[in-house]
PDB file of N, CA and C in Angstrom:
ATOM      1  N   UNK A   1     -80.958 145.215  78.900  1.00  0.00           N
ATOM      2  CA  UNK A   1     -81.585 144.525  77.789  1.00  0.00           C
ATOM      3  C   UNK A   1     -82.817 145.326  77.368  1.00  0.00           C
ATOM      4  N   UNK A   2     -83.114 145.834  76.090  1.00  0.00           N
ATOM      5  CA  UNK A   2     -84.128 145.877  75.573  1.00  0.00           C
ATOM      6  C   UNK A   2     -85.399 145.444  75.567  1.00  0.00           C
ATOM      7  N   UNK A   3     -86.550 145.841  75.756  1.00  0.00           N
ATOM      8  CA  UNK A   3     -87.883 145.104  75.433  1.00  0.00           C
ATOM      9  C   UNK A   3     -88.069 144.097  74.584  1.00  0.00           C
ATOM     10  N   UNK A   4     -87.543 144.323  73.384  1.00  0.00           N
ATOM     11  CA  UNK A   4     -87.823 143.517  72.276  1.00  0.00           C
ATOM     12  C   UNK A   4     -86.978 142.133  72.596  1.00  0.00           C
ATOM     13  N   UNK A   5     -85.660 142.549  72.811  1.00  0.00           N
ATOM     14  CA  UNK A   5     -84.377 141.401  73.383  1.00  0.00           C
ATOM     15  C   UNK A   5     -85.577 140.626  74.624  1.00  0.00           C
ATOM     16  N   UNK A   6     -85.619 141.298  75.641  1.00  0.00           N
ATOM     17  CA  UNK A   6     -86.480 140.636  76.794  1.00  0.00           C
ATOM     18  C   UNK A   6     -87.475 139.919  76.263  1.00  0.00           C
ATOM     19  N   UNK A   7     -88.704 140.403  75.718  1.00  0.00           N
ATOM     20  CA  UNK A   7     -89.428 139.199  75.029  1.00  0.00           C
ATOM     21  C   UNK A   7     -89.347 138.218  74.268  1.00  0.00           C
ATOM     22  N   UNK A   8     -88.135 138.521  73.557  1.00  0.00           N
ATOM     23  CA  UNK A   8     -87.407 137.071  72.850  1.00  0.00           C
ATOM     24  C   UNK A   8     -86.886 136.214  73.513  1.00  0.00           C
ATOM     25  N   UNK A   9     -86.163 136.569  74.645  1.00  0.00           N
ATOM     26  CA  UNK A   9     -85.766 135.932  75.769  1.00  0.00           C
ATOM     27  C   UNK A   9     -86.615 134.771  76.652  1.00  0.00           C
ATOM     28  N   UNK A  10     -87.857 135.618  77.154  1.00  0.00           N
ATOM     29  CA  UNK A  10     -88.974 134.995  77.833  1.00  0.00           C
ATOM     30  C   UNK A  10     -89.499 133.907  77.194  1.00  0.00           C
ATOM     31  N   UNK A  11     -90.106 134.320  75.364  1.00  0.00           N
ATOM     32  CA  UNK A  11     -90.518 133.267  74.538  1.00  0.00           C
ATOM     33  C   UNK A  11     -89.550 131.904  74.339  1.00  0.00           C
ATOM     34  N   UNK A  12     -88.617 132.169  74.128  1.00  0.00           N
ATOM     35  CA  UNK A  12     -87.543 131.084  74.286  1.00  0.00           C
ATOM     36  C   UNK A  12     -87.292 130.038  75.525  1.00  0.00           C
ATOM     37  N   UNK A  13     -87.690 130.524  76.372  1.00  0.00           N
ATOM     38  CA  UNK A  13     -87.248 130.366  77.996  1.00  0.00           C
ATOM     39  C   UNK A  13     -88.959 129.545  78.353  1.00  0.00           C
ATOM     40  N   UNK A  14     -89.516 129.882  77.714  1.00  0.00           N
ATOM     41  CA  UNK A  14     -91.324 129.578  77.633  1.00  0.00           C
ATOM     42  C   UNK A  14     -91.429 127.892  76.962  1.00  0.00           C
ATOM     43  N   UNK A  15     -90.500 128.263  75.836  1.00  0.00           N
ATOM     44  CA  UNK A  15     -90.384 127.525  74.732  1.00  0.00           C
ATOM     45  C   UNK A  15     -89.535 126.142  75.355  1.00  0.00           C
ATOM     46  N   UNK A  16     -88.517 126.314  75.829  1.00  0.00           N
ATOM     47  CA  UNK A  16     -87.285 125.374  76.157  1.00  0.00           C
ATOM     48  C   UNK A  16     -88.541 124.801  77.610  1.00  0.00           C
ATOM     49  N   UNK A  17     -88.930 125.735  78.558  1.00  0.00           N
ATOM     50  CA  UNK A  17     -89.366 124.789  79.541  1.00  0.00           C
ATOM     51  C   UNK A  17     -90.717 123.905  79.138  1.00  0.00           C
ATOM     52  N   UNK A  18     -91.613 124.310  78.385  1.00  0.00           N
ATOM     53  CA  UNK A  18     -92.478 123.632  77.622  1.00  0.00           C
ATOM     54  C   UNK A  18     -92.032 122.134  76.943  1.00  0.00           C
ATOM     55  N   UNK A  19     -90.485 122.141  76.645  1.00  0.00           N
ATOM     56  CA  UNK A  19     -89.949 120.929  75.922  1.00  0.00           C
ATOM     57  C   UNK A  19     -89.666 119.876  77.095  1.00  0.00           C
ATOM     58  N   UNK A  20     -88.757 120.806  78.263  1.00  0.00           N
ATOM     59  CA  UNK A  20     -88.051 120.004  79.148  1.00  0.00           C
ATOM     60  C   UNK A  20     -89.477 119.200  79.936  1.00  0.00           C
ATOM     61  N   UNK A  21     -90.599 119.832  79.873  1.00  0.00           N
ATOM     62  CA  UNK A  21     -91.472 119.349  80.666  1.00  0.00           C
ATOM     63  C   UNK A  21     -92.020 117.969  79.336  1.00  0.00           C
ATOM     64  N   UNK A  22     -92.504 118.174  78.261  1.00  0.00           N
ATOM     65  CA  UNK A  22     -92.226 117.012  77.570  1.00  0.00           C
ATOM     66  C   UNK A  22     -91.759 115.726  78.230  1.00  0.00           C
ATOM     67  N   UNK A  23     -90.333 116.612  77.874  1.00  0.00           N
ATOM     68  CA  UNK A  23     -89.086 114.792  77.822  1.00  0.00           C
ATOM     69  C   UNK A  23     -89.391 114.403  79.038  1.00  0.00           C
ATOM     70  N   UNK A  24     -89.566 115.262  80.138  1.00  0.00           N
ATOM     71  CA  UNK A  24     -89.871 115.067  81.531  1.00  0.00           C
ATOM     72  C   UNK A  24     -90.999 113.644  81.196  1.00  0.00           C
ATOM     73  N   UNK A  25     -92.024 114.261  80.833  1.00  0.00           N
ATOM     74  CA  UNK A  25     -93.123 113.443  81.190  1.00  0.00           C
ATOM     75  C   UNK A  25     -92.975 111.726  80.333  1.00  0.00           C
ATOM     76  N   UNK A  26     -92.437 111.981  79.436  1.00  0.00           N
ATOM     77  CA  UNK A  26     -92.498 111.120  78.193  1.00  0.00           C
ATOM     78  C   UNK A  26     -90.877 110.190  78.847  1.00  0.00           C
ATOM     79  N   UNK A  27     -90.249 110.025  79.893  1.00  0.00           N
ATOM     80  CA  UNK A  27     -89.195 109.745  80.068  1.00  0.00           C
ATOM     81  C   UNK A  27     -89.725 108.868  81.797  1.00  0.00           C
ATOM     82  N   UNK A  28     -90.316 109.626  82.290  1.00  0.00           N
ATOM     83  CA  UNK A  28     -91.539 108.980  83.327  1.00  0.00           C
ATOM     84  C   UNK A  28     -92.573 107.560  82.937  1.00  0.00           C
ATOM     85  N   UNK A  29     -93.148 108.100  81.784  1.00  0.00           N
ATOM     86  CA  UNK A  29     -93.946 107.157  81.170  1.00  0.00           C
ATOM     87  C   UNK A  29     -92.875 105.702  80.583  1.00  0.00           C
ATOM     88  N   UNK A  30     -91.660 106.411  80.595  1.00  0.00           N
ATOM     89  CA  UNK A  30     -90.732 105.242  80.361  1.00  0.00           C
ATOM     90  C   UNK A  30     -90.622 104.159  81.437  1.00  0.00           C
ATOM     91  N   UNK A  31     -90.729 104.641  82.631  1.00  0.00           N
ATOM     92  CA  UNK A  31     -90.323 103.920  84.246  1.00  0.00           C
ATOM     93  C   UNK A  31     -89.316 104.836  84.339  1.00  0.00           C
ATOM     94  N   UNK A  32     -88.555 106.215  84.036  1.00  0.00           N
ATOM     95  CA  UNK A  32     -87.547 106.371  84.327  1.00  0.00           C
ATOM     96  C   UNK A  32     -86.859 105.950  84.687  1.00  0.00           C
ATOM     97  N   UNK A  33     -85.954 105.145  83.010  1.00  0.00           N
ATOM     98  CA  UNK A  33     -84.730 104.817  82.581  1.00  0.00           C
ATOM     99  C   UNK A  33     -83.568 105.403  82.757  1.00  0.00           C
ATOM    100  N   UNK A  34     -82.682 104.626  83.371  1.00  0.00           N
ATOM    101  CA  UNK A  34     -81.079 105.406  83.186  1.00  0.00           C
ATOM    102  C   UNK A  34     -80.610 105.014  82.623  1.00  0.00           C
ATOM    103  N   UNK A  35     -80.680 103.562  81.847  1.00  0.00           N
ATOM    104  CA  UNK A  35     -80.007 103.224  80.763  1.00  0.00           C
ATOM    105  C   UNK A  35     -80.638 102.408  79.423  1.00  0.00           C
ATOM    106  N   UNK A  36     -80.049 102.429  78.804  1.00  0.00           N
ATOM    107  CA  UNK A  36     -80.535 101.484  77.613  1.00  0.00           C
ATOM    108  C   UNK A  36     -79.362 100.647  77.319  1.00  0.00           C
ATOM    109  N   UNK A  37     -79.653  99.732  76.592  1.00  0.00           N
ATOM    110  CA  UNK A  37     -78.960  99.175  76.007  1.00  0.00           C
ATOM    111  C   UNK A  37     -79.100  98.485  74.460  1.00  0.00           C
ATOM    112  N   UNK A  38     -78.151  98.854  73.740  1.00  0.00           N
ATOM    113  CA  UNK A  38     -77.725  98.717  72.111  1.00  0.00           C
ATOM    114  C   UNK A  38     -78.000  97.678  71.265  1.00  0.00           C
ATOM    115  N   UNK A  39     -78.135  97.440  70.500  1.00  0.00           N
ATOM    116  CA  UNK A  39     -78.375  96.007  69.534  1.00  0.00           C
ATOM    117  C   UNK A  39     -77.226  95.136  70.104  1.00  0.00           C
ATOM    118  N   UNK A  40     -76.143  95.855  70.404  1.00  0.00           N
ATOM    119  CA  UNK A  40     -75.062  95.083  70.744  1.00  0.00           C
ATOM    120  C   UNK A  40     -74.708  94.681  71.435  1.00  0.00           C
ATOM    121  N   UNK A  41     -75.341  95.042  72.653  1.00  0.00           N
ATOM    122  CA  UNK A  41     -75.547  95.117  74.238  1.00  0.00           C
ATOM    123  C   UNK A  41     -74.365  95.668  75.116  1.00  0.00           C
ATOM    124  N   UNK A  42     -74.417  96.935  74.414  1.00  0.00           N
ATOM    125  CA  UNK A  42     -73.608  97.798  75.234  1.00  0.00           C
ATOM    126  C   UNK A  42     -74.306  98.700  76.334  1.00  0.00           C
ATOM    127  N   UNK A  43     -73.825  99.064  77.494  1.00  0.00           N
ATOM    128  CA  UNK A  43     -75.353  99.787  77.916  1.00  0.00           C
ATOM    129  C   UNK A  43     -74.610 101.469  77.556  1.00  0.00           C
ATOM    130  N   UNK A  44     -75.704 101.964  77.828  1.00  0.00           N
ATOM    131  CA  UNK A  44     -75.279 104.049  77.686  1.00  0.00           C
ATOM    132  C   UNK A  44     -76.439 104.450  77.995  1.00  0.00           C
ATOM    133  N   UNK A  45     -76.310 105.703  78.661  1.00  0.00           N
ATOM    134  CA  UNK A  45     -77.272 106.555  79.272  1.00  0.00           C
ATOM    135  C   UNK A  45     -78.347 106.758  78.734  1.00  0.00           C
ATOM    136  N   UNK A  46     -79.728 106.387  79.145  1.00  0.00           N
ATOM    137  CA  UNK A  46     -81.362 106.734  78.228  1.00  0.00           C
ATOM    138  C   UNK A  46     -80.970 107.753  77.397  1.00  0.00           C
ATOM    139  N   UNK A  47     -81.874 107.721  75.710  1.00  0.00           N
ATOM    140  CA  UNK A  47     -81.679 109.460  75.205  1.00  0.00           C
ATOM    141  C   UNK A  47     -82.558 110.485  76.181  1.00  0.00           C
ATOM    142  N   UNK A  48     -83.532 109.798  76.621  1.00  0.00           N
ATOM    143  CA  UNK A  48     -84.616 110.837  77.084  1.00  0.00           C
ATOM    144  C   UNK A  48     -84.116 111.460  78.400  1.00  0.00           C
ATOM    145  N   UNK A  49     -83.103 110.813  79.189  1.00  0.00           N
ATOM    146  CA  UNK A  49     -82.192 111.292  80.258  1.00  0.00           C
ATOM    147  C   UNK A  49     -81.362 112.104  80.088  1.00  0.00           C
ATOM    148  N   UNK A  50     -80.678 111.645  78.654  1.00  0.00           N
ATOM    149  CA  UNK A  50     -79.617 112.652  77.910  1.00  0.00           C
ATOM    150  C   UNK A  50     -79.805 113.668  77.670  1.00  0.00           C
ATOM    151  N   UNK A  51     -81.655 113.969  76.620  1.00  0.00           N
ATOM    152  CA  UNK A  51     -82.117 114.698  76.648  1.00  0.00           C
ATOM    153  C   UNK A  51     -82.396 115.705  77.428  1.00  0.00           C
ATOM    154  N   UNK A  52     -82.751 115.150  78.424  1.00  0.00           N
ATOM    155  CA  UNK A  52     -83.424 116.033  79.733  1.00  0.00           C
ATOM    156  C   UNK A  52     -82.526 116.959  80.363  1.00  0.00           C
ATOM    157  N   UNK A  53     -81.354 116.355  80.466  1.00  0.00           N
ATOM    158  CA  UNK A  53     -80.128 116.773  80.916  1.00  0.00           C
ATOM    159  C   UNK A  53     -79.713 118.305  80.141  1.00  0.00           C
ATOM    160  N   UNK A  54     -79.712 117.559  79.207  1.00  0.00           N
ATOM    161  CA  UNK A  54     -79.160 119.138  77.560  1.00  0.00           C
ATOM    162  C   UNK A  54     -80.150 120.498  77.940  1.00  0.00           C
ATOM    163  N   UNK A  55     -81.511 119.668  77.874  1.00  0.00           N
ATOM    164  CA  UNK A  55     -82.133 120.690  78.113  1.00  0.00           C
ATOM    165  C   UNK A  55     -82.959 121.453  79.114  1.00  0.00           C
ATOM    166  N   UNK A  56     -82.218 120.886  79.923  1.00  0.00           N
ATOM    167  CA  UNK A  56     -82.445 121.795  81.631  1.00  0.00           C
ATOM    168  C   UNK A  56     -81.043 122.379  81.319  1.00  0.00           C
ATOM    169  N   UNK A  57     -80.141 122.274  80.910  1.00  0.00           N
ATOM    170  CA  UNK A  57     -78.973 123.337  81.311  1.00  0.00           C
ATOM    171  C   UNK A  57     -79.035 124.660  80.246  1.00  0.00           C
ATOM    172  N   UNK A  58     -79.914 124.259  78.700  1.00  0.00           N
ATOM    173  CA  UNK A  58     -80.277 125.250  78.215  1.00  0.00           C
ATOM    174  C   UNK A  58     -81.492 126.387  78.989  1.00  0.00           C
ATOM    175  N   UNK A  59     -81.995 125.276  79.651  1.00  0.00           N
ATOM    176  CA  UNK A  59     -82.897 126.566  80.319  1.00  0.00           C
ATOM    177  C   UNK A  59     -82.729 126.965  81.527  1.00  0.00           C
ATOM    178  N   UNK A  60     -81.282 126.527  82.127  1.00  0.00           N
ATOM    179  CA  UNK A  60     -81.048 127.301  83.248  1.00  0.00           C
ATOM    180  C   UNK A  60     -80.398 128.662  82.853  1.00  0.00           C
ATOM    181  N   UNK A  61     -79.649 128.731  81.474  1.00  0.00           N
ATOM    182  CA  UNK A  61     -78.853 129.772  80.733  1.00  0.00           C
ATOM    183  C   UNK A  61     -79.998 130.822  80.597  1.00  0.00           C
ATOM    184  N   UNK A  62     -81.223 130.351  80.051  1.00  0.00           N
ATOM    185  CA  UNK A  62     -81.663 131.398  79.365  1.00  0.00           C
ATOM    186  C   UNK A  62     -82.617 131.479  80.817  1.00  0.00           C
ATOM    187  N   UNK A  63     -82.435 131.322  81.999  1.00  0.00           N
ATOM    188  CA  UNK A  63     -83.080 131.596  83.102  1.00  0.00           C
ATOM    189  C   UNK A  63     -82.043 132.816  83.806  1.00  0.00           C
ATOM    190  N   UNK A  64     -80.943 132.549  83.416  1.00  0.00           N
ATOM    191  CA  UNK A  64     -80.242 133.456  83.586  1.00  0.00           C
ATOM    192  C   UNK A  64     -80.683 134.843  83.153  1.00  0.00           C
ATOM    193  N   UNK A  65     -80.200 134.750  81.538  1.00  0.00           N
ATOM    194  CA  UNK A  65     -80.584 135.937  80.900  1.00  0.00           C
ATOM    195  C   UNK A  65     -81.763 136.726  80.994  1.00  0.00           C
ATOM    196  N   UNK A  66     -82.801 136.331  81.717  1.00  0.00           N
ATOM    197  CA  UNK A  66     -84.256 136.781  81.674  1.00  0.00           C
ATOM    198  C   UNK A  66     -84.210 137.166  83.096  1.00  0.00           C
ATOM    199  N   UNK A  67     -83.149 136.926  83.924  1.00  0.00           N
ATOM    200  CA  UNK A  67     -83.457 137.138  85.610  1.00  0.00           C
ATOM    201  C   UNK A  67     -83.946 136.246  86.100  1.00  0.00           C
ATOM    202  N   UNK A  68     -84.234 135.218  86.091  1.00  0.00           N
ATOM    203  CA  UNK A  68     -85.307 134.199  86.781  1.00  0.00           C
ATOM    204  C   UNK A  68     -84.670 133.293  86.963  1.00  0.00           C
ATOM    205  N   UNK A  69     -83.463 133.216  87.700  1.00  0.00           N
ATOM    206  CA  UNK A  69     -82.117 132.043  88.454  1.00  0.00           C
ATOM    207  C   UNK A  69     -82.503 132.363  89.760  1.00  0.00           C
ATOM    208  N   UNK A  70     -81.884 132.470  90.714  1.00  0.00           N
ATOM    209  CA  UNK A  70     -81.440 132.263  91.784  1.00  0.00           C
ATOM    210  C   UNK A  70     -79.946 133.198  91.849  1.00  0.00           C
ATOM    211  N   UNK A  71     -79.230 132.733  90.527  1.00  0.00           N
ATOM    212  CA  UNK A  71     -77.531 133.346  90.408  1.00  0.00           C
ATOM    213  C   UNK A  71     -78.111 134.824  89.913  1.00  0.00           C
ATOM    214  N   UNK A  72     -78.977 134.846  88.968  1.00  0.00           N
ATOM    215  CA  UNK A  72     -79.241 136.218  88.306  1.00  0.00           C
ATOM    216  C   UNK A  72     -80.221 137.313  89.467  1.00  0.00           C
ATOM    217  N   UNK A  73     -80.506 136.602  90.369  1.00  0.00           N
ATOM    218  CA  UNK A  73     -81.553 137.340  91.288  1.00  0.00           C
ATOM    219  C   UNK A  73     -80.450 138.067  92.418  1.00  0.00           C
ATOM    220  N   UNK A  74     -79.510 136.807  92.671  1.00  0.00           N
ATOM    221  CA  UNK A  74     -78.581 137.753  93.489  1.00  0.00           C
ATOM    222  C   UNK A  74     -77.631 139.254  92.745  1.00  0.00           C
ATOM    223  N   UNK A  75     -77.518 138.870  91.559  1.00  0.00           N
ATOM    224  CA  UNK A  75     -76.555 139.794  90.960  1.00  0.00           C
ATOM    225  C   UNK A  75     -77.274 141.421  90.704  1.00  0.00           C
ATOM    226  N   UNK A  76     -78.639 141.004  90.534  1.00  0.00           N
ATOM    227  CA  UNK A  76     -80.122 141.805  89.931  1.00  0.00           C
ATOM    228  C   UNK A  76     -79.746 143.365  90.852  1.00  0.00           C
ATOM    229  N   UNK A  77     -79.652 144.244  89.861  1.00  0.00           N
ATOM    230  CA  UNK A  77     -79.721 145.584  91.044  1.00  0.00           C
ATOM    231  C   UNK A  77     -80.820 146.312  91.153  1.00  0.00           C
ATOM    232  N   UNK A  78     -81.369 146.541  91.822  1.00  0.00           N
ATOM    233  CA  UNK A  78     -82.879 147.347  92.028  1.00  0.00           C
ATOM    234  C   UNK A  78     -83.304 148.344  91.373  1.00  0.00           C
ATOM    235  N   UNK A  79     -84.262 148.486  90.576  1.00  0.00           N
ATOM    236  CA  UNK A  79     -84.402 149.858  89.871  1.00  0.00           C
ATOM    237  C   UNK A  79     -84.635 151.031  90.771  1.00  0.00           C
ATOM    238  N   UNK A  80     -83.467 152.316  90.357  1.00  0.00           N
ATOM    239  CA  UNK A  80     -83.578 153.026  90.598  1.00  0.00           C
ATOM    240  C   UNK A  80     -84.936 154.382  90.727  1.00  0.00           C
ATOM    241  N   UNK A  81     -85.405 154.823  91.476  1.00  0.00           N
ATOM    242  CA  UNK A  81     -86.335 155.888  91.599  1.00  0.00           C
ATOM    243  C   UNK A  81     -85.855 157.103  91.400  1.00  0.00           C
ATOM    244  N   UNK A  82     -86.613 157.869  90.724  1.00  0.00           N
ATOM    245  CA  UNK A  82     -86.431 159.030  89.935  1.00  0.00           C
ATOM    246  C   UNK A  82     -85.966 159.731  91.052  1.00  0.00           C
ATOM    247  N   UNK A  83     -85.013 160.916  90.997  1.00  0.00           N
ATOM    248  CA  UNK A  83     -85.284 161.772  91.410  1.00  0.00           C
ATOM    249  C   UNK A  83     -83.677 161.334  92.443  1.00  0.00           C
ATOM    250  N   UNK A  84     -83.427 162.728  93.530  1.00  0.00           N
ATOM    251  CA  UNK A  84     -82.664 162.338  94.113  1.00  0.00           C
ATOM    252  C   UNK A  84     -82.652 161.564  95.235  1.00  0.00           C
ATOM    253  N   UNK A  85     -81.530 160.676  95.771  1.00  0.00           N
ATOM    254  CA  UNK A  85     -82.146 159.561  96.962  1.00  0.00           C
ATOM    255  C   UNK A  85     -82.859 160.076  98.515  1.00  0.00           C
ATOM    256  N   UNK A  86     -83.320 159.061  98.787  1.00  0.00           N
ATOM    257  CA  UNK A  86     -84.236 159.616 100.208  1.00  0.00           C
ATOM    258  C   UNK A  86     -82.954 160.541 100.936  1.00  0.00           C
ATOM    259  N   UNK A  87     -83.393 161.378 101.951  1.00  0.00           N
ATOM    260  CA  UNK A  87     -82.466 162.134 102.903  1.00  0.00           C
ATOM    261  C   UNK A  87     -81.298 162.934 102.168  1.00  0.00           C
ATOM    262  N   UNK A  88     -81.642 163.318 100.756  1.00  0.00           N
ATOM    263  CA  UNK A  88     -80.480 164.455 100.434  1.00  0.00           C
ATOM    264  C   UNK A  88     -81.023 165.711 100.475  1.00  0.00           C
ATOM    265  N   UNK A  89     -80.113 166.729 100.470  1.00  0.00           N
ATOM    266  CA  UNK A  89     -81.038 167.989 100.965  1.00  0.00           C
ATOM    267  C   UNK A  89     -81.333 168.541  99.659  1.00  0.00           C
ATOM    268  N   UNK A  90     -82.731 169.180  99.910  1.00  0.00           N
ATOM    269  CA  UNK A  90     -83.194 170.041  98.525  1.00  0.00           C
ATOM    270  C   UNK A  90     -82.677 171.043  97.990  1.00  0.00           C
ATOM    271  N   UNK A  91     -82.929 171.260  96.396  1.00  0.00           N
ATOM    272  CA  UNK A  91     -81.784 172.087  95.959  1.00  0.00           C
ATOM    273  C   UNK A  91     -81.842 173.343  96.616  1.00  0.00           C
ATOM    274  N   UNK A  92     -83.033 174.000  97.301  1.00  0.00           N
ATOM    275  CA  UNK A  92     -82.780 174.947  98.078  1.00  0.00           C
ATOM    276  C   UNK A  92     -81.911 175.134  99.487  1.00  0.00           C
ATOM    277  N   UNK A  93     -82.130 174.189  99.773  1.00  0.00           N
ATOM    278  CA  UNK A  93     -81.044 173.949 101.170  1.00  0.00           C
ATOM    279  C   UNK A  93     -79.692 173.960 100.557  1.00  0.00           C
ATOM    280  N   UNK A  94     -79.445 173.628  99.746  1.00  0.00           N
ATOM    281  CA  UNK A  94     -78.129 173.396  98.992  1.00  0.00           C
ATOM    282  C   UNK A  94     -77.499 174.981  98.372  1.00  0.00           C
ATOM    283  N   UNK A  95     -78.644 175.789  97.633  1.00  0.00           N
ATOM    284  CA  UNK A  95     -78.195 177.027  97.583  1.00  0.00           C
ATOM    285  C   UNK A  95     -77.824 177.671  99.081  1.00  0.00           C
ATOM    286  N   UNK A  96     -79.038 178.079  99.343  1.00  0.00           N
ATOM    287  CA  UNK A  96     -78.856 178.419 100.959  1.00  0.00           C
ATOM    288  C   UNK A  96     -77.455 178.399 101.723  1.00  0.00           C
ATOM    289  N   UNK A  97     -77.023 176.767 101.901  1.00  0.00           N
ATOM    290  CA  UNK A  97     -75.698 176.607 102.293  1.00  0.00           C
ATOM    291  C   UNK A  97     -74.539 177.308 101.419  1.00  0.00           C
ATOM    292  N   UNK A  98     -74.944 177.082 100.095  1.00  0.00           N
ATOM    293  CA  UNK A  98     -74.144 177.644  99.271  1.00  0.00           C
ATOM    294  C   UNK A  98     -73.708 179.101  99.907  1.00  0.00           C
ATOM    295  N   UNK A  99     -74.951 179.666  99.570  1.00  0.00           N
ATOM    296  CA  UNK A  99     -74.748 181.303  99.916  1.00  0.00           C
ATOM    297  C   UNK A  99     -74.436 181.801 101.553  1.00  0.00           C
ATOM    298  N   UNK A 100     -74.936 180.706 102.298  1.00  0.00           N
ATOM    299  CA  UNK A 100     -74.208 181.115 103.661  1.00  0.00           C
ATOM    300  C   UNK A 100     -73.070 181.097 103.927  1.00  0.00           C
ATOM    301  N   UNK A 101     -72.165 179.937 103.165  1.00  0.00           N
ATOM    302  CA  UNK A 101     -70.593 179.678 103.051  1.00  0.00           C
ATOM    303  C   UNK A 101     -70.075 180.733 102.218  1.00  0.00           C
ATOM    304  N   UNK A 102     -70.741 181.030 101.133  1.00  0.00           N
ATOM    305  CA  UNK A 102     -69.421 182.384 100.522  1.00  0.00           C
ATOM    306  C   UNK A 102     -69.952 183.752 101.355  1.00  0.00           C
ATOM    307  N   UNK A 103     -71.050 183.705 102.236  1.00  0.00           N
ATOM    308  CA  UNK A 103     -70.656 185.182 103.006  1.00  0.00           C
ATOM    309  C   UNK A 103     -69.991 184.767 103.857  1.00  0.00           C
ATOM    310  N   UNK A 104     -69.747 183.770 104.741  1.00  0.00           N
ATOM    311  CA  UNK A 104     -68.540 183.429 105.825  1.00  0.00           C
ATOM    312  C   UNK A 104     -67.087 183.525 105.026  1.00  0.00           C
ATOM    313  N   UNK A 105     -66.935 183.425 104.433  1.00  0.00           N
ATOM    314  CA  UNK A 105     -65.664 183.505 103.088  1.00  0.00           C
ATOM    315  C   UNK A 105     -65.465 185.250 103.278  1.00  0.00           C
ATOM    316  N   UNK A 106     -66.245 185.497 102.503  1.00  0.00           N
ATOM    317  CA  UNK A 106     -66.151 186.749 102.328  1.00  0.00           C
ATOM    318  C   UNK A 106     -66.147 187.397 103.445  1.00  0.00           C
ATOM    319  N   UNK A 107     -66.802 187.634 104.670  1.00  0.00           N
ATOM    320  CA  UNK A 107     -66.376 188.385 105.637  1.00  0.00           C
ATOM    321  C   UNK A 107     -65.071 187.640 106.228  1.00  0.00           C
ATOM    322  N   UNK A 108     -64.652 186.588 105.856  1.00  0.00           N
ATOM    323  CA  UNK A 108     -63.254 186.018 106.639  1.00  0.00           C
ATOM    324  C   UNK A 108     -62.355 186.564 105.865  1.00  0.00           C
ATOM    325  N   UNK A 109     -62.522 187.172 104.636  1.00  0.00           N
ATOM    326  CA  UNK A 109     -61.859 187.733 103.466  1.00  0.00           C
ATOM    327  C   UNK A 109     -61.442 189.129 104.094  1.00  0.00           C
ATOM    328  N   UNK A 110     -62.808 189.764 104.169  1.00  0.00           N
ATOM    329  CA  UNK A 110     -62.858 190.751 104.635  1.00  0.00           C
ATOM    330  C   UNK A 110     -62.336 191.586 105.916  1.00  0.00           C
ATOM    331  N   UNK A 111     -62.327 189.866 107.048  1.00  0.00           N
ATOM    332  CA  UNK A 111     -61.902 190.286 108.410  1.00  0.00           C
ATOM    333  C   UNK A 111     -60.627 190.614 108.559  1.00  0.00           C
ATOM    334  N   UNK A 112     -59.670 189.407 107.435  1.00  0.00           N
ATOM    335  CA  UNK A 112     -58.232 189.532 107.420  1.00  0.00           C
ATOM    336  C   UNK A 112     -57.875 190.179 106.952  1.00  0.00           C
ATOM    337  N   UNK A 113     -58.765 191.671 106.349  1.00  0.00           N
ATOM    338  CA  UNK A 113     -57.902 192.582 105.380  1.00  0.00           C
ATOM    339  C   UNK A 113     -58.291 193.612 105.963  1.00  0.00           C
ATOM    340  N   UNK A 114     -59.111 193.877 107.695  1.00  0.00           N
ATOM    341  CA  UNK A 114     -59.342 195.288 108.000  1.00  0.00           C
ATOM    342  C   UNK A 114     -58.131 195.172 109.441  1.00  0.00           C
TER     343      UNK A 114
END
């Protein structure tokens, strides 16, 4: 992801938990309700429960996308460090070997043809 993508991400993710904490609070101040019931007296689930619901699963998505899950932390691969990894040999050791193997070549070349 991009910088620009990433900070749109974060702001959003800023944005959605700023709300969920809202309905949170404003759904508390209710007695936290699980239900209501209709002019008609049907009962159905609080909106502010309903609410709450919608929008914790929007911000578990975009908790995703930003890295900041639990699911996205396991998947997360480590940034790589420049350069080649710890314990490989330097490009001089690497010539070196190079050039020690084609004179063993070459005198094995050489041995089988005197």
């Amino acid at each position: 992801m991009d910088p620009g993508e990433f900070i749109s991400a974060l702001e959003q993710y800023v944005r959605e938990l700023d709300l969920v904490n809202q309905i949170e609070r404003e759904w508390i101040e209710h007695g936290k309700p699980l239900t209501t019931t209709a002019t008609a007296g049907q009962t159905y689930q609080h909106p502010l429960l309903k609410m709450l619901g919608e929008h914790r699963k929007v911000l578990a998505q975009l908790a995703d996308r930003i890295g900041a899950s639990p699911r996205a932390a396991r998947t997360a691969q480590p940034a790589k460090a420049p350069g080649r990894p710890k314990g490989s040999p330097s490009l001089g050791g690497i010539k070196k070997s190079s050039s020690q193997a084609k004179a063993k070549l070459r005198a094995l070349e050489g041995g089988g043809a005197s």
